[in-house]
Protein backbone atom coordinates (compact mmCIF):
# COMPACT_ATOMS: atom_id res chain seq x y z
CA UNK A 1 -13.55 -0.10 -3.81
CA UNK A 2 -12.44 3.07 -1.54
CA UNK A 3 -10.13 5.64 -2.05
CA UNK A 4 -7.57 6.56 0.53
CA UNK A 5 -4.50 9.22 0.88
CA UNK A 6 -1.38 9.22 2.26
CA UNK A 7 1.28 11.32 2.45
CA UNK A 8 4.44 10.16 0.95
CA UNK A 9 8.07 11.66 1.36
CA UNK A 10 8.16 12.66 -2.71
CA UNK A 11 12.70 12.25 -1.97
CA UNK A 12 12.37 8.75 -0.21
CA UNK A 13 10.42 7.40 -2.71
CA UNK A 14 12.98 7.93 -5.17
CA UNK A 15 15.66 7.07 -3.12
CA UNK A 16 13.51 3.90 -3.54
CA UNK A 17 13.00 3.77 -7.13
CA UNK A 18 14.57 6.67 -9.53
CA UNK A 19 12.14 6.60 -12.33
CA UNK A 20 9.39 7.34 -10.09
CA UNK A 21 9.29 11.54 -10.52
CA UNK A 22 6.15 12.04 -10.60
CA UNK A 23 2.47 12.04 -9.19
CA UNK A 24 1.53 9.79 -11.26
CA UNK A 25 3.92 7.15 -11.50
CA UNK A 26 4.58 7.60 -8.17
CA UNK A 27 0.76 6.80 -7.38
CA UNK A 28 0.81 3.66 -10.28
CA UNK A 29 3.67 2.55 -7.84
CA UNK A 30 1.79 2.18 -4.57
CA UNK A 31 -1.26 0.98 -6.13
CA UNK A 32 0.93 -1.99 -7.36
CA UNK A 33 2.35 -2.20 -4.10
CA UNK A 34 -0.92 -2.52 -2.49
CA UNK A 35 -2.34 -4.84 -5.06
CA UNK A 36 0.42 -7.33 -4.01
CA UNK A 37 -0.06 -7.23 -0.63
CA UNK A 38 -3.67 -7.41 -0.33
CA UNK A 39 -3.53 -11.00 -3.20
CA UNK A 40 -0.69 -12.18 -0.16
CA UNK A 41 -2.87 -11.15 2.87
CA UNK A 42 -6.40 -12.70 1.24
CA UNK A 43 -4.22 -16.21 0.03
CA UNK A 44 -3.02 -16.44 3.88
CA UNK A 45 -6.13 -15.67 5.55
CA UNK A 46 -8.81 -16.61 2.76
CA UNK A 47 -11.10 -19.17 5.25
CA UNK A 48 -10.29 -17.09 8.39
CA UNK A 49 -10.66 -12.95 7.62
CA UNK A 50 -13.55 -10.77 6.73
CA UNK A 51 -13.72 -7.62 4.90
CA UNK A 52 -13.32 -5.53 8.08
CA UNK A 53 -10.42 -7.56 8.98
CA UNK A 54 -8.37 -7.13 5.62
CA UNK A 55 -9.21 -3.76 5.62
CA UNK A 56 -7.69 -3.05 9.23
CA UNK A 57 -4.57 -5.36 8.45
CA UNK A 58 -4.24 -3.53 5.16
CA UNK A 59 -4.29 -0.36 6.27
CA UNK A 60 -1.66 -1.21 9.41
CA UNK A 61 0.68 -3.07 7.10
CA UNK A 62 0.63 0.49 4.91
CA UNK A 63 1.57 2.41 7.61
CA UNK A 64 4.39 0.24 9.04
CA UNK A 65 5.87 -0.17 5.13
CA UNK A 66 5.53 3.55 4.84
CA UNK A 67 6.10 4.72 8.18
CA UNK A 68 2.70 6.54 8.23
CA UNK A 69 1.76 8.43 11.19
């Protein structure tokens, strides 16, 4: 496992879900998120990707959802 950080827009990610007011919850939120789409991106690619691969596309498909810099 890593650990990564982003920085989030605390007011968009309301505007996305109310309950999520916190650190916490907020952070429960993307981890679920990126759960999801890592189980979508290893059942589409699961004969054809390595590691370095899924971590790449994982990390690009974060920053487009999220509009990371």
């Amino acid at each position: 496992m890593c650990t990564v950080t982003i920085n989030i827009d605390e007011a968009t990610m309301r505007q996305i879900n109310p309950s999520l007011t916190s650190r916490e919850s907020i952070g429960k939120w993307l981890q679920h998120r990126v759960d999801l789409m890592m189980e979508e991106i290893v059942s589409q690619n699961a004969d054809t990707m390595d590691v370095e691969e899924l971590r790449l596309m994982l990390h690009e498909t974060v920053r487009k959802e999220y509009a990371l810099p």
